[in-house]
PDB file of N, CA and C in Angstrom:
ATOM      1  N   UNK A   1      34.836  29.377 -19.587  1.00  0.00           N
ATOM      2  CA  UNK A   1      35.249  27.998 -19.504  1.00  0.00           C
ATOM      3  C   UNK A   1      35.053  27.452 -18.090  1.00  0.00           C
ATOM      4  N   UNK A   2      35.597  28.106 -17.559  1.00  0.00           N
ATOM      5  CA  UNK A   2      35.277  27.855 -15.627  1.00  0.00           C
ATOM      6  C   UNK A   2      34.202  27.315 -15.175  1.00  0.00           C
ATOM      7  N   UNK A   3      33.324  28.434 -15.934  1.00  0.00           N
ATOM      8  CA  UNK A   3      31.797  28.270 -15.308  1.00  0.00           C
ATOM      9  C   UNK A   3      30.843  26.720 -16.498  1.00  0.00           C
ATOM     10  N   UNK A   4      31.513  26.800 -17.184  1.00  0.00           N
ATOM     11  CA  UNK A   4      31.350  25.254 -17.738  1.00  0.00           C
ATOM     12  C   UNK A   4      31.378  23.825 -16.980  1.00  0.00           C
ATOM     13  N   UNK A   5      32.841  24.378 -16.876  1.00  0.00           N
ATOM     14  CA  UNK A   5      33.114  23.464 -15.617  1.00  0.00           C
ATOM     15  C   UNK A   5      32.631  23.005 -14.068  1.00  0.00           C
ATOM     16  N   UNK A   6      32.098  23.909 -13.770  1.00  0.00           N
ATOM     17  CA  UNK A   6      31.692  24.276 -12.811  1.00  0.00           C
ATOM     18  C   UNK A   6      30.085  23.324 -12.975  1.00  0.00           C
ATOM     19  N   UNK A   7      29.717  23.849 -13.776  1.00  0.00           N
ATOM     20  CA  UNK A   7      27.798  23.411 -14.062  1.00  0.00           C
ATOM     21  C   UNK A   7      28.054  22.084 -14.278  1.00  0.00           C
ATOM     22  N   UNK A   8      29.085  21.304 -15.078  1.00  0.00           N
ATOM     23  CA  UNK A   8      29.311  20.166 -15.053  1.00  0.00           C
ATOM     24  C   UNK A   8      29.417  19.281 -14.083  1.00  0.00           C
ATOM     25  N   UNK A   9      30.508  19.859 -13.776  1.00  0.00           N
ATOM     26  CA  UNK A   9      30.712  18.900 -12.277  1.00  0.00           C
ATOM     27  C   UNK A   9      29.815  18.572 -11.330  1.00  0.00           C
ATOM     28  N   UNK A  10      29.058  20.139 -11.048  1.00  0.00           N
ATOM     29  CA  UNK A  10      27.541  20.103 -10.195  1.00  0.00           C
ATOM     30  C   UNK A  10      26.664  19.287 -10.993  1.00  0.00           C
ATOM     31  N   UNK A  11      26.570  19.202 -12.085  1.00  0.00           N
ATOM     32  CA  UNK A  11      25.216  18.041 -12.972  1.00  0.00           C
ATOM     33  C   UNK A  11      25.612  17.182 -12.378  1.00  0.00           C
ATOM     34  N   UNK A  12      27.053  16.753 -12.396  1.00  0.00           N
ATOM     35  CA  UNK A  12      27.625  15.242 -12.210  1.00  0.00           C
ATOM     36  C   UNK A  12      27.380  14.781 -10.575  1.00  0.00           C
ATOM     37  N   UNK A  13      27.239  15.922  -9.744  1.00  0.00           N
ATOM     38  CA  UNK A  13      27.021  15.706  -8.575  1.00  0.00           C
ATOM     39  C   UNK A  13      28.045  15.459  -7.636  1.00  0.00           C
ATOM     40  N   UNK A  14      29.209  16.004  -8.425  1.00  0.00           N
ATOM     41  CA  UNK A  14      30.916  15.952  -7.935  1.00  0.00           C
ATOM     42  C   UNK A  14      30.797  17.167  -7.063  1.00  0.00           C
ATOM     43  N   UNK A  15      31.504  16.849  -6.236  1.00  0.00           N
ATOM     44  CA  UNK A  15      32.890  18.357  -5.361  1.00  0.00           C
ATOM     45  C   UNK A  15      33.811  18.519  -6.098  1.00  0.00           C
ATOM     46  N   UNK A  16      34.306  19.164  -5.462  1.00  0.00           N
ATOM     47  CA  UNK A  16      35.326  19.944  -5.669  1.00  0.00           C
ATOM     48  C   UNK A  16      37.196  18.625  -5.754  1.00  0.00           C
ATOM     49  N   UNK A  17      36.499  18.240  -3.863  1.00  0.00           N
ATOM     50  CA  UNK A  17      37.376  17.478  -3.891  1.00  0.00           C
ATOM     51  C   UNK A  17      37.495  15.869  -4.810  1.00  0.00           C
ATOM     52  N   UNK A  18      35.741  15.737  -4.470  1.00  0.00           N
ATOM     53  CA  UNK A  18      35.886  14.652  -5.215  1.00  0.00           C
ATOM     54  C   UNK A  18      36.473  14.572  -7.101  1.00  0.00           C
ATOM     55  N   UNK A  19      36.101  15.792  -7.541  1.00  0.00           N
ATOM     56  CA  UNK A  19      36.969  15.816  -9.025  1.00  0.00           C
ATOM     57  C   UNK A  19      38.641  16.019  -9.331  1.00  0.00           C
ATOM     58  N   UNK A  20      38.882  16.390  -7.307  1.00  0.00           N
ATOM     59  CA  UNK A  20      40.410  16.315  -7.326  1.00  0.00           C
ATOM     60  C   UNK A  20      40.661  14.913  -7.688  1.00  0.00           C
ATOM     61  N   UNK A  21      40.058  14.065  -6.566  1.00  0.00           N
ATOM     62  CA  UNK A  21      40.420  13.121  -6.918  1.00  0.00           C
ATOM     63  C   UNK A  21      40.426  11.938  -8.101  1.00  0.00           C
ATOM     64  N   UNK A  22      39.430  12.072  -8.814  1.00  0.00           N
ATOM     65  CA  UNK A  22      39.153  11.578 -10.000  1.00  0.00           C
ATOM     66  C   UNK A  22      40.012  11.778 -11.121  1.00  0.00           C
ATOM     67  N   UNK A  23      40.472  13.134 -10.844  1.00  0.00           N
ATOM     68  CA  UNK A  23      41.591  13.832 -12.523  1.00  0.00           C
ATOM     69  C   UNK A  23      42.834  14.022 -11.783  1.00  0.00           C
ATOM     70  N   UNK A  24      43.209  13.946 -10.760  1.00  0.00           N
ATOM     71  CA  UNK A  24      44.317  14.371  -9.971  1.00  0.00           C
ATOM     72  C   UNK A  24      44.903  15.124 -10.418  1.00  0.00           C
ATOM     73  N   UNK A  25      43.998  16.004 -10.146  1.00  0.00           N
ATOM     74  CA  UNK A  25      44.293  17.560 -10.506  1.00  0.00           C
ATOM     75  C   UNK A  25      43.639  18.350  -8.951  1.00  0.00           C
ATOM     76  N   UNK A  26      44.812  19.165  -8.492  1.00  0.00           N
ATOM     77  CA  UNK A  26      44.319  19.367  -6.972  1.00  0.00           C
ATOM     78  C   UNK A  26      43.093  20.603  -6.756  1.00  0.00           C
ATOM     79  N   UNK A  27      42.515  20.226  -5.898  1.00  0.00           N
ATOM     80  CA  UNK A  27      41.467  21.262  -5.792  1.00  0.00           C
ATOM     81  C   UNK A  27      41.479  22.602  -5.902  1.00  0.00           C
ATOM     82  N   UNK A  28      42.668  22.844  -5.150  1.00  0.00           N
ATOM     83  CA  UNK A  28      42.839  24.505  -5.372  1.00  0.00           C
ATOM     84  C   UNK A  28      43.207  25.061  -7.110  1.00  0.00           C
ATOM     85  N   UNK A  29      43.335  24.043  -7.733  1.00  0.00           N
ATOM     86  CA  UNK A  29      43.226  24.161  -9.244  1.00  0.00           C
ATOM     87  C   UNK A  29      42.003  24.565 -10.095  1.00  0.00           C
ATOM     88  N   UNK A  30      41.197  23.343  -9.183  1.00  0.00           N
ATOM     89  CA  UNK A  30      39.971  23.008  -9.730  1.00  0.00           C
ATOM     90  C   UNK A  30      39.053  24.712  -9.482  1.00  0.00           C
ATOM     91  N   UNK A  31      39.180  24.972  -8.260  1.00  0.00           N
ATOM     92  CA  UNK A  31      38.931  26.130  -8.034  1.00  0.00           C
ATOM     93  C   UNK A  31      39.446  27.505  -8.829  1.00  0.00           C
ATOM     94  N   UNK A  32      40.462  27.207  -8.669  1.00  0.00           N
ATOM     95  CA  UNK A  32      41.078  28.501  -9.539  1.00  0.00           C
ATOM     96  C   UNK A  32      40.442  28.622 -10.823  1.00  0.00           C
ATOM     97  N   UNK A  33      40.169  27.711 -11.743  1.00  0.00           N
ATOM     98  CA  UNK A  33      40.102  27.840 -13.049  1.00  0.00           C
ATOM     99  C   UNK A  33      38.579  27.996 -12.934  1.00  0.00           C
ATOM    100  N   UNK A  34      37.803  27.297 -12.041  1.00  0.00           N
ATOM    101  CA  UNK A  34      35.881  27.639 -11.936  1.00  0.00           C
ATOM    102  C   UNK A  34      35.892  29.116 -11.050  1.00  0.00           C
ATOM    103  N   UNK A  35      36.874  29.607 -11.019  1.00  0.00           N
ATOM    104  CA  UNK A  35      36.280  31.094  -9.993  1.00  0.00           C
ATOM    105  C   UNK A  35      37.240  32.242 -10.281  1.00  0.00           C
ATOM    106  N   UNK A  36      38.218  31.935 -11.367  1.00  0.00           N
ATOM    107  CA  UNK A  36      38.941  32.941 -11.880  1.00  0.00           C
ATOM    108  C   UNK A  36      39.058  33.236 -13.650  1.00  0.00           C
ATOM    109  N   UNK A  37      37.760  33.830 -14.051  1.00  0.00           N
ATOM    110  CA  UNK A  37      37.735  34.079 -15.597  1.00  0.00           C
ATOM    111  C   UNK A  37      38.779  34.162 -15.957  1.00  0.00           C
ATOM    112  N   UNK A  38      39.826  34.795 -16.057  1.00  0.00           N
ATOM    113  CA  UNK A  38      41.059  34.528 -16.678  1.00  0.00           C
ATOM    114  C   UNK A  38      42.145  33.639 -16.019  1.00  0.00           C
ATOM    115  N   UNK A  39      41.940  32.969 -15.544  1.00  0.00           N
ATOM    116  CA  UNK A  39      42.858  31.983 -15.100  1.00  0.00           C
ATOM    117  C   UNK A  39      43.343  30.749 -16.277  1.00  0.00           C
ATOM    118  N   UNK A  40      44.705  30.957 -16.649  1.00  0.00           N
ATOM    119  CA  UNK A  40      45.537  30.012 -17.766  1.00  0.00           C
ATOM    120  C   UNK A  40      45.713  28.369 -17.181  1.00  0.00           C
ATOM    121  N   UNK A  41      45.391  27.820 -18.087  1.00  0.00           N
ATOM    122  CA  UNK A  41      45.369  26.221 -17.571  1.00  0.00           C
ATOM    123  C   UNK A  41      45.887  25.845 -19.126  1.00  0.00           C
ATOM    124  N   UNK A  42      46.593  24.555 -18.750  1.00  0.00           N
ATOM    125  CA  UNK A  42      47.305  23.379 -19.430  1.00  0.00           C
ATOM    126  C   UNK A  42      46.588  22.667 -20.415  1.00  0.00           C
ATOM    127  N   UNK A  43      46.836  22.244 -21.693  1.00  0.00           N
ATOM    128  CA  UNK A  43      45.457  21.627 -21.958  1.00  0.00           C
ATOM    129  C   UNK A  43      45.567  20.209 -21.618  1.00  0.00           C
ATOM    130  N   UNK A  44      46.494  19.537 -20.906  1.00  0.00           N
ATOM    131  CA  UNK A  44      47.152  18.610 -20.261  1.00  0.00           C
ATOM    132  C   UNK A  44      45.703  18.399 -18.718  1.00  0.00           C
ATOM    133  N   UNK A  45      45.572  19.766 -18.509  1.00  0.00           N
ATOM    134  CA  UNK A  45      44.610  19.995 -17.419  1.00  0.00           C
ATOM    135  C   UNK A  45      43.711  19.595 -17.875  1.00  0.00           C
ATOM    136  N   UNK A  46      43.058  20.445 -18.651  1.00  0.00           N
ATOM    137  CA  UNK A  46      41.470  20.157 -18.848  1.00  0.00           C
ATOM    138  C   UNK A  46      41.405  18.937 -19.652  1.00  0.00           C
ATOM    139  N   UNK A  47      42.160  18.447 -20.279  1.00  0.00           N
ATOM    140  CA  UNK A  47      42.033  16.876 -21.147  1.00  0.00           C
ATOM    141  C   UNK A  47      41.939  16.000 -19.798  1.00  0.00           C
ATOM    142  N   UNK A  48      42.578  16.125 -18.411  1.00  0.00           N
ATOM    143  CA  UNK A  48      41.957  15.716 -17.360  1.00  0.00           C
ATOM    144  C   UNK A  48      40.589  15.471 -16.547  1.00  0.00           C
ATOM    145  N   UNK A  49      40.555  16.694 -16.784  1.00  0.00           N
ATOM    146  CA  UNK A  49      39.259  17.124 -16.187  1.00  0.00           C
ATOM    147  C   UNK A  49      38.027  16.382 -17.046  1.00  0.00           C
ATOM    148  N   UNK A  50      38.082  16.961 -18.556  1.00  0.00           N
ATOM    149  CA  UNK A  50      37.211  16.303 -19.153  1.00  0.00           C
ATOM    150  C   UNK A  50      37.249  14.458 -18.984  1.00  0.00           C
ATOM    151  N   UNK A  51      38.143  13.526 -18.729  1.00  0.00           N
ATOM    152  CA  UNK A  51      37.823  12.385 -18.619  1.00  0.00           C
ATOM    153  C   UNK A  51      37.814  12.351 -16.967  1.00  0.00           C
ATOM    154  N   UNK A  52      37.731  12.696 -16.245  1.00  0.00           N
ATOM    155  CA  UNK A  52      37.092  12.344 -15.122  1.00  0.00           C
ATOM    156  C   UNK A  52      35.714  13.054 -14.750  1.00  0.00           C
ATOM    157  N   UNK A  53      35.034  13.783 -16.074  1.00  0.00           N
ATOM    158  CA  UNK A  53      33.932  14.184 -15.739  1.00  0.00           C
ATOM    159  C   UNK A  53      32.928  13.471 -16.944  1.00  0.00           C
ATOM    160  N   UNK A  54      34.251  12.877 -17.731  1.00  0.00           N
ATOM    161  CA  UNK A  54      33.659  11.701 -18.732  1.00  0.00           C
ATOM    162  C   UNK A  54      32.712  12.838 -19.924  1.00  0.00           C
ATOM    163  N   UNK A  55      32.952  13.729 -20.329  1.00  0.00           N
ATOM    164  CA  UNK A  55      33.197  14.663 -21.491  1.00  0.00           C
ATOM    165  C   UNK A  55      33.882  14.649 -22.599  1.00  0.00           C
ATOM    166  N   UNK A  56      33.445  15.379 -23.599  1.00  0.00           N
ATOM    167  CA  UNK A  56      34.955  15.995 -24.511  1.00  0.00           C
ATOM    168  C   UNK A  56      34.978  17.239 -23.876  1.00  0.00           C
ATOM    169  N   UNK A  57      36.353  17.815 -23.997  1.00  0.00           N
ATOM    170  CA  UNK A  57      37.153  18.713 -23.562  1.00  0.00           C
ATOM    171  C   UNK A  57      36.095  20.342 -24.538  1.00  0.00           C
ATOM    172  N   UNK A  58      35.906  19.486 -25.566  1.00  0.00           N
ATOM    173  CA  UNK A  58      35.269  20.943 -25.844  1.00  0.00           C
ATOM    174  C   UNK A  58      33.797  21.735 -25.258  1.00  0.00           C
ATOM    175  N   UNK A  59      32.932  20.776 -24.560  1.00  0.00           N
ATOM    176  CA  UNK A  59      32.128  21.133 -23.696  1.00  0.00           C
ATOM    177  C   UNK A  59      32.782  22.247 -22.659  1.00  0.00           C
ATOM    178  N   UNK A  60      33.771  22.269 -22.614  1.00  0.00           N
ATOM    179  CA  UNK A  60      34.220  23.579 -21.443  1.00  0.00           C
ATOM    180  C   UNK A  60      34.181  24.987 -22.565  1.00  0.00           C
ATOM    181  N   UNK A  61      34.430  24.759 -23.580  1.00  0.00           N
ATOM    182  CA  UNK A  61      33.971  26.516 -24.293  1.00  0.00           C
ATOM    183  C   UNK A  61      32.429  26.649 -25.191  1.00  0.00           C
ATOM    184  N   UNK A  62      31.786  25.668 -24.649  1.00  0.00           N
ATOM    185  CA  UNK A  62      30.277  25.836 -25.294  1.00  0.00           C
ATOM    186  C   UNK A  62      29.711  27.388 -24.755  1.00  0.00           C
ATOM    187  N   UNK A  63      29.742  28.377 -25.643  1.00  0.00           N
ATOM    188  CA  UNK A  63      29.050  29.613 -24.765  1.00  0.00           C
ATOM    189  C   UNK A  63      27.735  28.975 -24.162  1.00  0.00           C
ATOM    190  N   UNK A  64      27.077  29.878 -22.861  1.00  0.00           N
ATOM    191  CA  UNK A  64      25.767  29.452 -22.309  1.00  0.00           C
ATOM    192  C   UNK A  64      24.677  29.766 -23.233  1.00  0.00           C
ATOM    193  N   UNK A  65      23.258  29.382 -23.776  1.00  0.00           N
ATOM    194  CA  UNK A  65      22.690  30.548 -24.096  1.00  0.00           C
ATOM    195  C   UNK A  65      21.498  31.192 -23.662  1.00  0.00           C
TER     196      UNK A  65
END
């Protein structure tokens, strides 16, 4: 999921910080969940994330292939 996130944000041409600021969701979050495979998040979170990266939320568990 992380690394979903992660490729996204970089398509989008976002930071780190800048997607803090967009979902106000703080960076060291944003980080945690793109650099820690098991890291537990809210779905409060990522329903964030996905509209400030202007997504659906289910694009974060698309396996790669």
């Amino acid at each position: 999921m992380g690394e979903n996130i992660k490729r996204i944000r970089e398509n989008k041409g976002l930071t780190r910080a800048e997607l803090a600021k967009k979902s106000n969701i703080t960076r060291a979050t944003i980080w945690r969940i793109e650099t820690h495979p098991g890291y537990v998040t809210t779905t409060e979170t990522l329903l964030k994330l996905a509209k400030a990266l202007d997504v659906d939320a289910s694009e974060f568990f698309v396996q790669a292939k």
